[in-house]
Protein backbone atom coordinates (compact mmCIF):
# COMPACT_ATOMS: atom_id res chain seq x y z
CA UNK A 1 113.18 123.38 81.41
CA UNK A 2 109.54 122.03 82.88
CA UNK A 3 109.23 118.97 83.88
CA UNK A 4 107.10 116.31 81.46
CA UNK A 5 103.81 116.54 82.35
CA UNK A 6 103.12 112.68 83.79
CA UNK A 7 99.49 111.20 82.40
CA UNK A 8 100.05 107.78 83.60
CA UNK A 9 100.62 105.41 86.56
CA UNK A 10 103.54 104.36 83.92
CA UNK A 11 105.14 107.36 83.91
CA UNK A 12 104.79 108.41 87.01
CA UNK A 13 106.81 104.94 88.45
CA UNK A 14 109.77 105.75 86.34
CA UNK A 15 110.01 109.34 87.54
CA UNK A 16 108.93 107.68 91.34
CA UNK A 17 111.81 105.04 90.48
CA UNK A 18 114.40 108.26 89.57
CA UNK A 19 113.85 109.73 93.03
CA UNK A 20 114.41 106.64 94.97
CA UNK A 21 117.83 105.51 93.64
CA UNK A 22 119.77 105.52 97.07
CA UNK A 23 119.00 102.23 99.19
CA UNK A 24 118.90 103.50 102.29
CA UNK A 25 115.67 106.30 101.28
CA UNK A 26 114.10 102.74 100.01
CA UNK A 27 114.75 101.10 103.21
CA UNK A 28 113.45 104.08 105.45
CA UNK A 29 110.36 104.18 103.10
CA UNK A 30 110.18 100.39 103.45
CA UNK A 31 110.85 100.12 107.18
CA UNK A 32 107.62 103.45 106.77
CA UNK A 33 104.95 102.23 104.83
CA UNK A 34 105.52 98.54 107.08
CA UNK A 35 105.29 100.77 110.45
CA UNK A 36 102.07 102.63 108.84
CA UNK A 37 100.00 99.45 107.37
CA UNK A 38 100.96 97.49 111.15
CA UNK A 39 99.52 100.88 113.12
CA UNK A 40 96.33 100.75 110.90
CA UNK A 41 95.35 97.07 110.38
CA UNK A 42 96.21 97.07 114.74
CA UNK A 43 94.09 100.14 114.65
CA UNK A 44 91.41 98.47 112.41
CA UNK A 45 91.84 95.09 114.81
CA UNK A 46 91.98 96.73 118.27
CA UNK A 47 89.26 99.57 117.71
CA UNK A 48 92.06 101.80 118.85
CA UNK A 49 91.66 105.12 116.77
CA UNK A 50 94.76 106.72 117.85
CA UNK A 51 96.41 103.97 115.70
CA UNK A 52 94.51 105.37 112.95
CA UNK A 53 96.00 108.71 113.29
CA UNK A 54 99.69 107.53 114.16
CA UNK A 55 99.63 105.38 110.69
CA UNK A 56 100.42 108.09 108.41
CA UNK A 57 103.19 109.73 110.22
CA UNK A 58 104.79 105.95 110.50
CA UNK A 59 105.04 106.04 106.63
CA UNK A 60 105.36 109.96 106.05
CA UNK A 61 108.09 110.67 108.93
CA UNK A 62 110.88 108.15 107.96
CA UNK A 63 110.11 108.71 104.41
CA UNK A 64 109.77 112.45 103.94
CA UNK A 65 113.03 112.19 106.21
CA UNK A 66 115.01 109.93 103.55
CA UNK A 67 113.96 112.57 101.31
CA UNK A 68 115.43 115.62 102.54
CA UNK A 69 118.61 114.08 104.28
CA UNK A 70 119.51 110.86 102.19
CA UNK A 71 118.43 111.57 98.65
CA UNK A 72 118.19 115.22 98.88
CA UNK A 73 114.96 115.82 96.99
CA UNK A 74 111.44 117.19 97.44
CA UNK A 75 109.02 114.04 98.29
CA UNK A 76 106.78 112.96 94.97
CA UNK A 77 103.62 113.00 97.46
CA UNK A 78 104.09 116.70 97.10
CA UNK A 79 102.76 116.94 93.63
CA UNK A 80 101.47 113.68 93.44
CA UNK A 81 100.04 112.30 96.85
CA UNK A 82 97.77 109.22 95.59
CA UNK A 83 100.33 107.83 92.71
CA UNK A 84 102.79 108.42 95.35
CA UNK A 85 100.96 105.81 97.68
CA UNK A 86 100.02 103.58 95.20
CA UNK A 87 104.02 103.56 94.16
CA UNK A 88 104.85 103.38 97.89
CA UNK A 89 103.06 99.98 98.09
CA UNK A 90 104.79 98.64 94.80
CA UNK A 91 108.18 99.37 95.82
CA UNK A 92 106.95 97.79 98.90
CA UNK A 93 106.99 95.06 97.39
CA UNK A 94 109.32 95.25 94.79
CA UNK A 95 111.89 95.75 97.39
CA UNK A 96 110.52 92.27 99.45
CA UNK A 97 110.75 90.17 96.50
CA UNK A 98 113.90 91.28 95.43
CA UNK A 99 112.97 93.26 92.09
CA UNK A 100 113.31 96.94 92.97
CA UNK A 101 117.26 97.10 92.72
CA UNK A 102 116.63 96.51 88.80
CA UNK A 103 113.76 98.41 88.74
CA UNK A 104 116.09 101.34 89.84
CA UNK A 105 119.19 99.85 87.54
CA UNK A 106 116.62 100.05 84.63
CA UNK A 107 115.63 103.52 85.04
CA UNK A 108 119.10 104.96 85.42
CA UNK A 109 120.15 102.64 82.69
CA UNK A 110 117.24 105.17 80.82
CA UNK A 111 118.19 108.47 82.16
CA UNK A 112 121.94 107.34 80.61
CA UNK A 113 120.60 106.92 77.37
CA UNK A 114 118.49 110.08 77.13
CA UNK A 115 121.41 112.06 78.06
CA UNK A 116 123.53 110.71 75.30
CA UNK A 117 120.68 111.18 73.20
CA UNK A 118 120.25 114.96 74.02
CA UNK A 119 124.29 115.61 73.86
CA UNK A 120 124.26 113.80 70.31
CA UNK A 121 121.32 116.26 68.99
CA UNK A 122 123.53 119.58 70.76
CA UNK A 123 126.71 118.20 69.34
CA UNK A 124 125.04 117.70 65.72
CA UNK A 125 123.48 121.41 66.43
CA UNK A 126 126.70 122.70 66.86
CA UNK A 127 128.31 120.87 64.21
CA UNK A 128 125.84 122.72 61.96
CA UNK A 129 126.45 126.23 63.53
CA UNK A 130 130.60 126.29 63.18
CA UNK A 131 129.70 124.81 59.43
CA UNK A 132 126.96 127.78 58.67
CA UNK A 133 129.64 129.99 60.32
CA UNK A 134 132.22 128.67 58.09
CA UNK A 135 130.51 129.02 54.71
CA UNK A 136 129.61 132.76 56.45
CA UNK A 137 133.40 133.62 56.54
CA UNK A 138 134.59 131.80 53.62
């Protein structure tokens, strides 16, 4: 099955929200896009450029990293590189003030409920095979 296509900031956070569900991947990507915003505002400050440069690899490495080996999934900057940011700087601070643990309880609490959803609509489908089978045989 394809993914949803995603149209929408909206969207995109929930799926964003779905990927991030281990702590530790949020604190790498925390303690990553804090390393990468210090290296470019000292770069901006200092005039040194090779702060510049560093800054994305402070907030890519430990992230992409949390990825592969914590959470086990392909990075959303992949296939989406500037919602990804944005959402990078909202869990940000969702995580500093305390909000992205229900942010993450909300989404799963979602996911739960579409799954029962879908297993009620293939339990009612096959409900209404054996019974078409049934009136076949009878």
């Amino acid at each position: 099955m394809a993914d949803p296509k995603i149209e929408t900031f909206e969207q995109f956070w929930d799926f964003y929200v779905g990927e991030h569900k281990k702590k530790a991947t949020r604190i790498f990507h925390f303690v990553g896009t804090t390393a990468a915003v210090s290296c470019f505002a000292a770069g901006l400050l200092t005039k040194r450029r090779w702060l510049l440069l560093v800054a994305p690899i402070c907030g890519y490495g430990p992230a992409w990293i949390s990825h592969f080996f914590i959470e086990k999934n392909k990075p959303a900057s992949f296939k989406y590189p500037l919602w990804s940011l944005q959402a990078d700087f909202v869990m940000w601070w969702k995580t500093l003030s305390g909000q992205m643990q229900a942010e993450v309880d909300r989404v799963i609490r979602q996911e739960v409920e579409k799954a029962r959803a879908e297993a009620e609509v293939s339990d009612g489908v096959d409900r209404e095979r054996a019974s078409i089978q049934n009136e076949a045989v009878n």
